[in-house]
Every structure is written in C-alpha cells, then in structure tokens.
Protein backbone atom coordinates (compact mmCIF):
# COMPACT_ATOMS: atom_id res chain seq x y z
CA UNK A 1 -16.65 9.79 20.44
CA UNK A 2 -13.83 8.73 22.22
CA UNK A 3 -11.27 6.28 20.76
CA UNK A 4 -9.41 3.31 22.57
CA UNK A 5 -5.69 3.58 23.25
CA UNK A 6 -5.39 0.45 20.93
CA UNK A 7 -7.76 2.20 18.01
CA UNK A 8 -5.66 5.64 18.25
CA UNK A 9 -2.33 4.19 17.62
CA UNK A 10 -3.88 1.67 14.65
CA UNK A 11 -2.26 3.40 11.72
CA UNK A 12 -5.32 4.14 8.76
CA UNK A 13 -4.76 2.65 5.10
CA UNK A 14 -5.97 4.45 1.95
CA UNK A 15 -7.77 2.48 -0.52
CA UNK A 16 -4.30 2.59 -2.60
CA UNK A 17 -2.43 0.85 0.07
CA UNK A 18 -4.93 -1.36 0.93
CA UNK A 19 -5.24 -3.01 -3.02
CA UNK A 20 -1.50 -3.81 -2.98
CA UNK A 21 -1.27 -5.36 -0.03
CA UNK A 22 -4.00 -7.74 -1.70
CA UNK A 23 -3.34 -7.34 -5.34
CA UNK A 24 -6.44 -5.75 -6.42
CA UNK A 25 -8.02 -2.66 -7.84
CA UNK A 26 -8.68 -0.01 -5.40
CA UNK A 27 -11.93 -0.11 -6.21
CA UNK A 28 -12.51 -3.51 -5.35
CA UNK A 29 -11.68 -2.53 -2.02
CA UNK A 30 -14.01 -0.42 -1.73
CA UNK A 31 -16.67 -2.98 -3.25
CA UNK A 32 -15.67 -4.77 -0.32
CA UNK A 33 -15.97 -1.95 2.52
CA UNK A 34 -19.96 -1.52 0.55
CA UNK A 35 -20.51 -5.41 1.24
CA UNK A 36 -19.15 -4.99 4.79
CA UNK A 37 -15.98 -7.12 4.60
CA UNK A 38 -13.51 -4.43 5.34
CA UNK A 39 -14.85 -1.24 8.03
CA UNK A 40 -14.46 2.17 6.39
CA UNK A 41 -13.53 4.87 7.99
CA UNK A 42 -14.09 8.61 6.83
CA UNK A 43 -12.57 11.31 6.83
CA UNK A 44 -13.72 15.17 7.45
CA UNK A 45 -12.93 15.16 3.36
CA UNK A 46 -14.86 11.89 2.85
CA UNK A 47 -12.19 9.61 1.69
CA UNK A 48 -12.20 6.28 2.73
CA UNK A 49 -9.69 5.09 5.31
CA UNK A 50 -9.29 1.19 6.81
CA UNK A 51 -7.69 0.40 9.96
CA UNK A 52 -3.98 -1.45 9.51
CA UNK A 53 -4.82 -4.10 12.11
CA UNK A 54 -8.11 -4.86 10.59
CA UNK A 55 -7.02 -5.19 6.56
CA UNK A 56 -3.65 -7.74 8.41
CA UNK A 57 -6.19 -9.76 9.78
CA UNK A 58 -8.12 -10.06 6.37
CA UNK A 59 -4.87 -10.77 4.94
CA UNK A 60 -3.75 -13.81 7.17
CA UNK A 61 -7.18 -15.08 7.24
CA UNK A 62 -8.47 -15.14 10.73
C-alpha cells in the first residue's frame, strides 16, 4: 500500500504521547482507538501508533 506525500511526513504518536496531550491514561486512548474515535495504526511489533495531524484535530475539536 502506498502512502500519500501528506500521510508519510504525518509524524506517528505512541499511546504515551497521545494521553498527555489530553490528560488521560494511556489506556483510555486506546479505549478510544477500540470505539473508533482515534485511527490506530500498527506496527510490524503490534504497538499502537496515531497519526499527529489526526489526535490535533481531536484536540481543537473539529
């Protein structure tokens, strides 16, 4: 699968840096990537990884 330009340079999150930015437990983020608020990506280790532009968005509320 190839990636947009746009997608390739959208730095990935870990679950970690995802909870500060929101002030919850990591695994409430992932809570919320299982009830499809937040997309998950994986990698070849299986950890879950979000996309920076997507989690800013959540943030700001659009």
């Amino acid at each position: 699968m190839m990636l947009a330009a746009s997608e390739e340079r959208d730095p990935l999150l870990t679950p970690g840096e995802v909870a500060a930015l929101f002030r919850v437990d990591p695994k409430t983020v992932t809570r919320w990537a299982k009830a499809g608020k937040l997309t998950a990506i994986r990698t070849l280790g299986g950890h879950r990884r979000y996309r920076s532009s997507e989690v800013h968005r959540l943030l700001s509320g659009s």
